[in-house]
Protein backbone atom coordinates (compact mmCIF):
# COMPACT_ATOMS: atom_id res chain seq x y z
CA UNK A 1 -97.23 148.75 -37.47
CA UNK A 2 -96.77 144.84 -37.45
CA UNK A 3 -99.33 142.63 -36.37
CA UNK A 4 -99.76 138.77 -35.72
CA UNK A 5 -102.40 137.46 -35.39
CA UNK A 6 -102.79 133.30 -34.26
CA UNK A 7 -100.10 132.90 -36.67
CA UNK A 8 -98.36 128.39 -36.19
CA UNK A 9 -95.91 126.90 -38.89
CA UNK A 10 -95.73 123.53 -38.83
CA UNK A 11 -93.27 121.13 -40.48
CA UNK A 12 -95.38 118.26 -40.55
CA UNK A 13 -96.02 116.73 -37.04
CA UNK A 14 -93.19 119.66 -35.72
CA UNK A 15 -94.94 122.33 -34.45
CA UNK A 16 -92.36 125.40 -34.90
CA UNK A 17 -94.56 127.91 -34.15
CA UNK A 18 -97.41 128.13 -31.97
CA UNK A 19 -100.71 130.20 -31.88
CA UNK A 20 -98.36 133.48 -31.40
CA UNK A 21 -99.71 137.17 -31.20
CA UNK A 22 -98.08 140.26 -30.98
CA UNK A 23 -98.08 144.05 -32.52
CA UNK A 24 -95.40 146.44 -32.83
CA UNK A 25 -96.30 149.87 -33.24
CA UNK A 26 -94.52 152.73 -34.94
CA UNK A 27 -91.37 154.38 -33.14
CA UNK A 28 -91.29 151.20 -30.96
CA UNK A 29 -88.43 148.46 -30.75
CA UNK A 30 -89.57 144.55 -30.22
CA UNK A 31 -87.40 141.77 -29.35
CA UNK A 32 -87.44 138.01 -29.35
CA UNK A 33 -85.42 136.46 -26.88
CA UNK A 34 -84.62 132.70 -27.22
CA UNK A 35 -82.23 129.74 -26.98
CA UNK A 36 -81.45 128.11 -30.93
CA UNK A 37 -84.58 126.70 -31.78
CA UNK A 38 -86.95 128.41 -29.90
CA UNK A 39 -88.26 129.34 -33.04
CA UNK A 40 -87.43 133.01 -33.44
CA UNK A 41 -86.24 132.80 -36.91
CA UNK A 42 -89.37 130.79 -37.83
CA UNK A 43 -91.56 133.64 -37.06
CA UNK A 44 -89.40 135.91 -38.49
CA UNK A 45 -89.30 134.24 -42.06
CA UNK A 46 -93.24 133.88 -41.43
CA UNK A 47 -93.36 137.71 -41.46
CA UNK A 48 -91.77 138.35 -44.15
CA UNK A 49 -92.97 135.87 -46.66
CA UNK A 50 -90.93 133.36 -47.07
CA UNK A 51 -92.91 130.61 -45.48
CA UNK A 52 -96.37 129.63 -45.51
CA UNK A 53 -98.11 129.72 -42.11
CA UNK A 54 -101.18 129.15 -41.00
CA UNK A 55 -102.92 132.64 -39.29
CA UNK A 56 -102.59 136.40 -40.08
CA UNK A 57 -99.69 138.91 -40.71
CA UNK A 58 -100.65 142.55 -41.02
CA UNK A 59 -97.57 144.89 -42.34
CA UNK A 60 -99.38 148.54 -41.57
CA UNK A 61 -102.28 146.87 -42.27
CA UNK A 62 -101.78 145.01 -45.46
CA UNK A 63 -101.44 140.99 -45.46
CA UNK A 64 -97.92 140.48 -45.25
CA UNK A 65 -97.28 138.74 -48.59
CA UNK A 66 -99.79 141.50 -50.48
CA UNK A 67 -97.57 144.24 -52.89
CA UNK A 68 -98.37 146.67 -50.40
CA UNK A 69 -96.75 145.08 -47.24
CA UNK A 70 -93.52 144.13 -49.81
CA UNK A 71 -93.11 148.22 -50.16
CA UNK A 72 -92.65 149.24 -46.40
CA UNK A 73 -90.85 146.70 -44.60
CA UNK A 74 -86.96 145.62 -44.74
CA UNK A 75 -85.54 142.69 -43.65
CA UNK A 76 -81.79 141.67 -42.76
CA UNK A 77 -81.24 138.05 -42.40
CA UNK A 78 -79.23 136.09 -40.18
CA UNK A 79 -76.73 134.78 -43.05
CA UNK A 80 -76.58 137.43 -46.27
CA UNK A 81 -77.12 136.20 -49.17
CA UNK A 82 -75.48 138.83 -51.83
CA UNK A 83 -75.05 138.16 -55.53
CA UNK A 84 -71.55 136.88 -56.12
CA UNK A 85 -71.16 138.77 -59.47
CA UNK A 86 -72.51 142.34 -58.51
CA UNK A 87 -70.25 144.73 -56.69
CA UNK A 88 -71.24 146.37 -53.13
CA UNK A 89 -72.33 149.66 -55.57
CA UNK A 90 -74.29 147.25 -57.40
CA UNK A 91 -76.54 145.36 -55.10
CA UNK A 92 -77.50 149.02 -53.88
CA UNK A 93 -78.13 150.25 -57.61
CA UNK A 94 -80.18 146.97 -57.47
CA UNK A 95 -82.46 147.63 -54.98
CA UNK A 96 -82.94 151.00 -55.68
CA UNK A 97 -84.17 149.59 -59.28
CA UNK A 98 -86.67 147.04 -57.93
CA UNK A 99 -88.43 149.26 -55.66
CA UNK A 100 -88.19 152.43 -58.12
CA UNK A 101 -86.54 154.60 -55.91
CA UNK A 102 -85.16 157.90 -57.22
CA UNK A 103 -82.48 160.43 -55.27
CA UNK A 104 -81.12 157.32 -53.84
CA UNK A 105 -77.53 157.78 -54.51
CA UNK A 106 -77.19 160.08 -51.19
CA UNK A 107 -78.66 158.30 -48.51
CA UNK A 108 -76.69 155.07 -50.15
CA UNK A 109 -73.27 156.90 -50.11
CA UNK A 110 -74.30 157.78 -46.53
CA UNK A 111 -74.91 154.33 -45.79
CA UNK A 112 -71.61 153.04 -47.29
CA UNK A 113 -69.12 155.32 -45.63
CA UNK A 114 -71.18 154.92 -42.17
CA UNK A 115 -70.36 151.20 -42.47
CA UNK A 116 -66.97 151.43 -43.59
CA UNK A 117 -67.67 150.27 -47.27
CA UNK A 118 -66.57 153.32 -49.41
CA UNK A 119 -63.76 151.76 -50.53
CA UNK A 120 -65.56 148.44 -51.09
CA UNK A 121 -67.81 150.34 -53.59
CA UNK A 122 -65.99 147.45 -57.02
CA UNK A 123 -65.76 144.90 -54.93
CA UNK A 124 -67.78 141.38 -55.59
CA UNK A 125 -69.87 139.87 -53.45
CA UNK A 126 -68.03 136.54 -53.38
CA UNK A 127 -64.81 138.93 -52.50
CA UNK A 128 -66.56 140.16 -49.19
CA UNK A 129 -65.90 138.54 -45.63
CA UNK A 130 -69.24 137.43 -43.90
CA UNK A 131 -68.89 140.54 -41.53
CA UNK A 132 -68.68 143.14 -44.85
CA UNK A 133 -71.64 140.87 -46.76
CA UNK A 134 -73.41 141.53 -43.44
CA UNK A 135 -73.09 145.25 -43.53
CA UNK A 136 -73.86 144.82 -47.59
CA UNK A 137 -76.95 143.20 -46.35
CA UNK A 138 -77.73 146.02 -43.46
CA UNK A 139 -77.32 148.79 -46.52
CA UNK A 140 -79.52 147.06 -49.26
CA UNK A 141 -82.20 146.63 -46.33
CA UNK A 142 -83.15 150.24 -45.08
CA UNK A 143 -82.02 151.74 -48.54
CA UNK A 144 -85.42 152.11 -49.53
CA UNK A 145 -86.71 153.52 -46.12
CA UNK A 146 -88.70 151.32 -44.98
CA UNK A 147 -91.60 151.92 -42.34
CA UNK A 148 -91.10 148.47 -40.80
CA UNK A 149 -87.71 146.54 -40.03
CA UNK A 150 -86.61 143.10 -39.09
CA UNK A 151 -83.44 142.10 -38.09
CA UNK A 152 -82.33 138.26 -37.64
CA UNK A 153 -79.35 138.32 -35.48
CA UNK A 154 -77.91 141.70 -36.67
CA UNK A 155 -74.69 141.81 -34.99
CA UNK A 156 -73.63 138.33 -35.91
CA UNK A 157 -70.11 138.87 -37.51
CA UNK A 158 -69.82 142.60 -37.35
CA UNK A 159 -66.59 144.15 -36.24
CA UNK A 160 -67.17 146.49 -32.95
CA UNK A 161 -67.30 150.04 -35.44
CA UNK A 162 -70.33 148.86 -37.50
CA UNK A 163 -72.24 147.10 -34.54
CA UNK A 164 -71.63 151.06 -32.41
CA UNK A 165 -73.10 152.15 -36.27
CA UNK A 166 -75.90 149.54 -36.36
CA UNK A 167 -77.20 150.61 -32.72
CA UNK A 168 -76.99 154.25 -33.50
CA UNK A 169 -79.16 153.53 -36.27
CA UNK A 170 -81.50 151.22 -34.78
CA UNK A 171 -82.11 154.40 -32.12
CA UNK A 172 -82.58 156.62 -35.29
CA UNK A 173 -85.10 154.95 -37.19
CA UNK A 174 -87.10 154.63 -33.87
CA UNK A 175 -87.35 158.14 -33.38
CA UNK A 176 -88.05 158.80 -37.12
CA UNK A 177 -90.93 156.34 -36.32
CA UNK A 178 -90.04 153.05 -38.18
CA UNK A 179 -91.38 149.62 -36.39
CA UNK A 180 -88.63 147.43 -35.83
CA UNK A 181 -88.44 143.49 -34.80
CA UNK A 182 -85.15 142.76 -33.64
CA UNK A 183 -84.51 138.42 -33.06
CA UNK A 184 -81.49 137.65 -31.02
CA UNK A 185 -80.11 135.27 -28.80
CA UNK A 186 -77.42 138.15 -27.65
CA UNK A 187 -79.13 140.02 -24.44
CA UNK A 188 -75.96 142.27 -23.97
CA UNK A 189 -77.00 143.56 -27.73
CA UNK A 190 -80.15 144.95 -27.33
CA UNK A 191 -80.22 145.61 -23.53
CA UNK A 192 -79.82 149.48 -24.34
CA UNK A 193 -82.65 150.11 -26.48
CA UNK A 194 -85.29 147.61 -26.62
CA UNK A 195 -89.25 148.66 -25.51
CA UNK A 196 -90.92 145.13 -25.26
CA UNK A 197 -89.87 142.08 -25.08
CA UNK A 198 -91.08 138.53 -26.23
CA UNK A 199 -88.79 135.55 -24.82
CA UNK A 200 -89.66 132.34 -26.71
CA UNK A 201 -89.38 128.70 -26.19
CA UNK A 202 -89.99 125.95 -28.00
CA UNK A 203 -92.36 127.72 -30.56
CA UNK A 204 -94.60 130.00 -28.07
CA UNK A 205 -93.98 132.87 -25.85
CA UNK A 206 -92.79 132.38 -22.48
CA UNK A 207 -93.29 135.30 -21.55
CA UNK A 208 -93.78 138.85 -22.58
CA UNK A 209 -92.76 142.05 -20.89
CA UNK A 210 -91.85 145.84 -21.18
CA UNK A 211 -88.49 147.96 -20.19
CA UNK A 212 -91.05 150.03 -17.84
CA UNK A 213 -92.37 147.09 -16.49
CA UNK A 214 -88.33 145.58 -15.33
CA UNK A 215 -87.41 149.01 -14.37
CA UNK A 216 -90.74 148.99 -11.72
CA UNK A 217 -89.72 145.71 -10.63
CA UNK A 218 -86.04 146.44 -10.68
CA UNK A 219 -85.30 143.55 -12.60
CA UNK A 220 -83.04 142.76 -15.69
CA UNK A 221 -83.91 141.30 -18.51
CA UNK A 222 -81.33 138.67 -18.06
CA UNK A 223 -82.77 137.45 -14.87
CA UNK A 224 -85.94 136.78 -16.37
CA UNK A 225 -84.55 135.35 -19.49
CA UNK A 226 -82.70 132.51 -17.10
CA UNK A 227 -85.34 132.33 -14.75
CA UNK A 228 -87.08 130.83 -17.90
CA UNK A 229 -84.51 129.36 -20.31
CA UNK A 230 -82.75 127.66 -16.98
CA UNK A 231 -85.88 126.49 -15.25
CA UNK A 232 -88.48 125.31 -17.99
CA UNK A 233 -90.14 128.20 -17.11
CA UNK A 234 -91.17 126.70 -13.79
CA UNK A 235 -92.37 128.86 -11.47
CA UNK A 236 -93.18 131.81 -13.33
């Protein structure tokens, strides 16, 4: 389970983020919905540790930055990062060294060839396109099996096999029970599987709402997201 709690980062006088609170709970898939610079990718980098912030982030219970929280979650940025001088096979061996795993070499060969990167097993990092350092990035992030997932802008620069791949998975590890936090500004990617829904602007929620709750008012969830984005959320 993820939890914040009155978590705002500030950059000085800019508030990013503001007084936010949510939970995700196990099996369950969380969005944030937002035009550039609502701050979606702010919270997300609050979450997992790579900015300060003032408030609380639970990871299953642990503070978000503790050893414990470090050990369960994943995380798949917007832009991968890989090491330029380690090979695809590498960056896996890599992670599977820094969190200790052992009888990893299965589920990472299943990984590979269910993203179309068998054959990029020598490869270099620096000789991968964005959309194959993405899917390096996808790999090295769930390799360790993770109880809680977050995904900035997954299907940025993936070609149309790995995002059917990345979806597939996304429904797997929900009914295996992993938490996952999915930030997009895509609605027609995660209109088939998402269970709540945050839509952000500038640094809060807008508002906040369920599939069951849409489906009851027989609305989409990209009328609401224009109702809001479109209108200043006047009105609502």
């Amino acid at each position: 389970m993820l939890k914040v709690n009155h978590v705002t980062k500030r950059y000085g006088k800019v508030i990013a983020n503001k007084d936010l609170n949510f939970e995700v709970t196990e099996g369950q898939i969380a969005i944030l919905l937002g035009p550039n610079g609502a701050g979606k990718s702010t919270i997300i980098k609050c979450i997992v540790g790579l900015l300060r912030f003032d408030g609380e982030i639970l990871i299953n219970g642990h503070p978000n930055k503790s050893q414990g929280a470090k050990k369960i979650i994943g995380y798949i940025p917007e832009m991968p990062c890989l090491y330029p001088l380690l090979t695809v096979e590498e960056h896996l061996e890599f992670i599977a060294r820094a969190y200790d795993l052992t009888g990893w070499e299965p589920y990472a060969d299943e990984l590979l060839k269910r993203f179309e990167l068998d054959d990029k097993r020598k490869k270099l990092g620096s000789e991968l396109s964005k959309g194959m350092q993405q899917k390096v990035s996808i790999c090295c992030g769930i390799l360790h099996r993770p109880k809680v997932v977050v995904f900035d802008e997954p299907l940025v620069g993936l070609d149309p096999h790995a995002i059917k791949q990345l979806k597939h998975l996304l429904i797997e590890l929900k009914e295996q029970g992993t938490t996952l936090l999915i930030s997009t500004h895509m609605l027609d990617s995660v209109e088939e599987y998402w269970d709540i829904a945050h839509i952000m602007q500038e640094g809060s929620f807008a508002a906040t709402t369920t599939r069951l709750e849409m489906e009851k008012r027989g609305e989409s969830l990209e009328e609401l997201f224009f109702s809001i984005t479109e209108n200043d959320g006047k009105g609502l």
